[in-house]
Protein backbone atom coordinates (compact mmCIF):
# COMPACT_ATOMS: atom_id res chain seq x y z
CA UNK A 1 94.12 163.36 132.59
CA UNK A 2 93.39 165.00 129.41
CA UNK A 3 90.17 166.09 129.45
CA UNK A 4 87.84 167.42 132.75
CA UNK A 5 84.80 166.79 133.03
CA UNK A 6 81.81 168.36 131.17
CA UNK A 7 78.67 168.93 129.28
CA UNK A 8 77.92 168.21 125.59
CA UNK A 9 75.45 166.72 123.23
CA UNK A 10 74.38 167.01 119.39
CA UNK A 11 74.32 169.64 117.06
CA UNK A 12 70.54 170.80 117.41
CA UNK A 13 71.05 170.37 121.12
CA UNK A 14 68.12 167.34 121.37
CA UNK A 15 69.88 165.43 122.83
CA UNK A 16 72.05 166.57 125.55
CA UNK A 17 75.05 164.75 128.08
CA UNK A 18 77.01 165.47 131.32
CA UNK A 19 80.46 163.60 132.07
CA UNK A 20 80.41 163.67 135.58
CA UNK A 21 84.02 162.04 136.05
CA UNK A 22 87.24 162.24 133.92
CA UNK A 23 87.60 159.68 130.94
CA UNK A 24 89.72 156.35 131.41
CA UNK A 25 91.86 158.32 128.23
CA UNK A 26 91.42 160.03 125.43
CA UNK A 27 92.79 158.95 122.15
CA UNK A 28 92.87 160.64 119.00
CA UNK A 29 91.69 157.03 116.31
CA UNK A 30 93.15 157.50 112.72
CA UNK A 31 91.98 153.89 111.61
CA UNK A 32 89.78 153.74 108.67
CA UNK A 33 86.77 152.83 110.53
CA UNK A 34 86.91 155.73 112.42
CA UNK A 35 87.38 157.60 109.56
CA UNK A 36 84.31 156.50 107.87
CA UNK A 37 81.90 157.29 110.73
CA UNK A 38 83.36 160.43 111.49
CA UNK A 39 83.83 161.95 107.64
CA UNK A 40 87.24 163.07 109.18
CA UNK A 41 90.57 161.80 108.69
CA UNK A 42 90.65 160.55 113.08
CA UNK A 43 88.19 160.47 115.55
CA UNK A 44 88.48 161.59 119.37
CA UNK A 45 87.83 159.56 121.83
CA UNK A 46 86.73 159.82 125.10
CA UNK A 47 86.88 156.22 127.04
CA UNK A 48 84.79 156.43 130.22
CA UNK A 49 82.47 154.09 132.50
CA UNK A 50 78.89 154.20 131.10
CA UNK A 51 77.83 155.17 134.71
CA UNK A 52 79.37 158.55 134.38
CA UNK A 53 77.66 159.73 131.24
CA UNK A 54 74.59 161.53 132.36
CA UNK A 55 71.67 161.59 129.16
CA UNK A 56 69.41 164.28 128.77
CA UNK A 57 66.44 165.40 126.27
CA UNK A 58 66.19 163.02 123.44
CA UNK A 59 67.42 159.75 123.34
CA UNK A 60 70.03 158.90 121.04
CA UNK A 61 69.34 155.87 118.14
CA UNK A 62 72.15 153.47 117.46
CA UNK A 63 73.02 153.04 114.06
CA UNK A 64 75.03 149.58 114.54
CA UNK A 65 78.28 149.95 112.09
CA UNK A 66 79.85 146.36 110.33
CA UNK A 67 82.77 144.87 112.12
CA UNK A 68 86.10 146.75 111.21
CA UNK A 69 89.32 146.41 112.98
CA UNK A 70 88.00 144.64 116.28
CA UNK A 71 86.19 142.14 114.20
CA UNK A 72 83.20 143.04 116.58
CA UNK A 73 80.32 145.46 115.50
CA UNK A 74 80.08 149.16 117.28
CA UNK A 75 77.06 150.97 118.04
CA UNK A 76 77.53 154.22 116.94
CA UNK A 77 74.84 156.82 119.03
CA UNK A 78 73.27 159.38 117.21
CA UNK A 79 70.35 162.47 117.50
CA UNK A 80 67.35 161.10 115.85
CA UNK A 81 67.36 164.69 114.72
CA UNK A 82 70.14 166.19 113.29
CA UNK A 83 72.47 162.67 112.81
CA UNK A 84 75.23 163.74 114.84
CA UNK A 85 77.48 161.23 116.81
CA UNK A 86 77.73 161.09 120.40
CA UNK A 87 78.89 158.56 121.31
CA UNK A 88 80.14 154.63 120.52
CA UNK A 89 79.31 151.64 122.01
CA UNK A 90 82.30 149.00 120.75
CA UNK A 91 81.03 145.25 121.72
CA UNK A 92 85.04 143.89 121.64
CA UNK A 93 85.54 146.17 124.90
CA UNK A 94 84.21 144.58 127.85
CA UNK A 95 82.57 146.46 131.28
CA UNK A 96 79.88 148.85 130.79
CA UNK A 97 82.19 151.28 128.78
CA UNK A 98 81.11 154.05 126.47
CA UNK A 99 83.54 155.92 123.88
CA UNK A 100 82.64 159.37 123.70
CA UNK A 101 82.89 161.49 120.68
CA UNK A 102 85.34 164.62 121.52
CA UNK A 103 83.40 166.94 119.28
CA UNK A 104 80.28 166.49 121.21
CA UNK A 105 81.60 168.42 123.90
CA UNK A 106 80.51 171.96 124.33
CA UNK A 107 84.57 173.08 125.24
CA UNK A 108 85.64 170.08 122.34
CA UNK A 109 88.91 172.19 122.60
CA UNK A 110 89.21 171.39 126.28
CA UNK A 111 90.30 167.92 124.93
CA UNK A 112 94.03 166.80 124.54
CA UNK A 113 94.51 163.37 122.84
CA UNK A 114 96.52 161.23 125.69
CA UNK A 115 97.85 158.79 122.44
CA UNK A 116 97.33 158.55 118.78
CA UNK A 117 96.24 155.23 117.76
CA UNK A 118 96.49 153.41 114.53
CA UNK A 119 98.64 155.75 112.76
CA UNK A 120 99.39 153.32 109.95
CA UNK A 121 96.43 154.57 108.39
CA UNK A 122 96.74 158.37 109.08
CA UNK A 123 96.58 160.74 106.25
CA UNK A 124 99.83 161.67 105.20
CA UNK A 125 99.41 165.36 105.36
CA UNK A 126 98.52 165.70 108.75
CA UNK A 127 101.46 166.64 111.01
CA UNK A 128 101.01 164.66 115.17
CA UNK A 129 102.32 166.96 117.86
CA UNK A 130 106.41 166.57 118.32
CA UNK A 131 105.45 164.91 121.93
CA UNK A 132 102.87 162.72 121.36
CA UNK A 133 102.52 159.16 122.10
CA UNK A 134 102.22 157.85 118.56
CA UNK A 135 101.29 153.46 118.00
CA UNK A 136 101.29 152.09 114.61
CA UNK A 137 98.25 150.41 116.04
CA UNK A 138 96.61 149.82 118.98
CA UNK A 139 98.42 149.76 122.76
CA UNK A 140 98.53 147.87 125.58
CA UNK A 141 96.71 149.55 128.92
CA UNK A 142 98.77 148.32 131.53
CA UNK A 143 101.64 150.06 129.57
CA UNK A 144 99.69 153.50 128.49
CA UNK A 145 96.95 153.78 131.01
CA UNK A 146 97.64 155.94 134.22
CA UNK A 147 97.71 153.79 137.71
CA UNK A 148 93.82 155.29 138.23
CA UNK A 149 92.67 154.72 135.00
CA UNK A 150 93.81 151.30 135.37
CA UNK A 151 92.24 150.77 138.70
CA UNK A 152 88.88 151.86 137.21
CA UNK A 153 89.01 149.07 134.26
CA UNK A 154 90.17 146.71 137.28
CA UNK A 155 87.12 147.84 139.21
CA UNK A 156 84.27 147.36 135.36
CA UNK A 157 85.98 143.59 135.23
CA UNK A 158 85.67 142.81 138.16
């Protein structure tokens, strides 16, 4: 997988985060939503089971964010203090499933996207790596996800 396990948290270190397991995936979100909460022009991802995200210090608030492409609101989890994002909460993704935010991490550069999703709304400037799985929108799991990751979402649905 793309990303190991770690430690992150916010910006004024408050509120503070261990992943004690790799993520499902990572994905690097170009959608306009994601846009929007970030301030950036995508958002990374990191897709993991809520029971591997360890909180410490402060608890984050959840700023819930109008229904965008799922049609479902997202929770987005931030320091009470300093605003930044941690992670998301999306309520159209079943199982007890967090998406964190890649630049929460303390080694953020320890994180390569596994796809790029909803590319029909990436800025036009920005050049994707020559190998990197690229959809116009979203994907289909069972097609993208590795045989683990798949038999972890089996495992949350079950």
């Amino acid at each position: 997988m793309s990303a190991p396990a770690g430690e992150g948290g916010c910006a004024c270190r408050a509120v503070r985060y261990q992943l004690t397991s790799k993520p499902m995936i990572v994905d690097a979100c170009h959608c306009r939503d994601c846009q929007r909460i970030t301030g950036g022009v995508f958002a990374v991802d990191l897709w993991t089971e809520r029971q591997f995200v360890e909180p410490s210090g402060d608890e984050p608030v959840a700023f819930s964010v109008p229904p965008g492409i799922t049609g479902r609101p997202n929770d987005v989890f931030r320091c009470r203090k300093c605003g930044t994002a941690v992670w998301h909460k999306y309520h159209a993704l079943p199982g007890d499933t967090v998406l964190l935010c890649g630049g929460s991490l303390d080694e953020a550069g320890a994180v390569t996207p596994d796809v790029h999703i909803f590319t029909h709304s990436k800025v036009p400037w920005l050049q994707l790596p020559e190998d990197a799985r690229v959809f116009e929108g979203d994907y289909r799991r069972d097609e993208v996800w590795s045989p683990e990751s798949r038999a972890r979402w089996r495992a949350l649905l079950a």
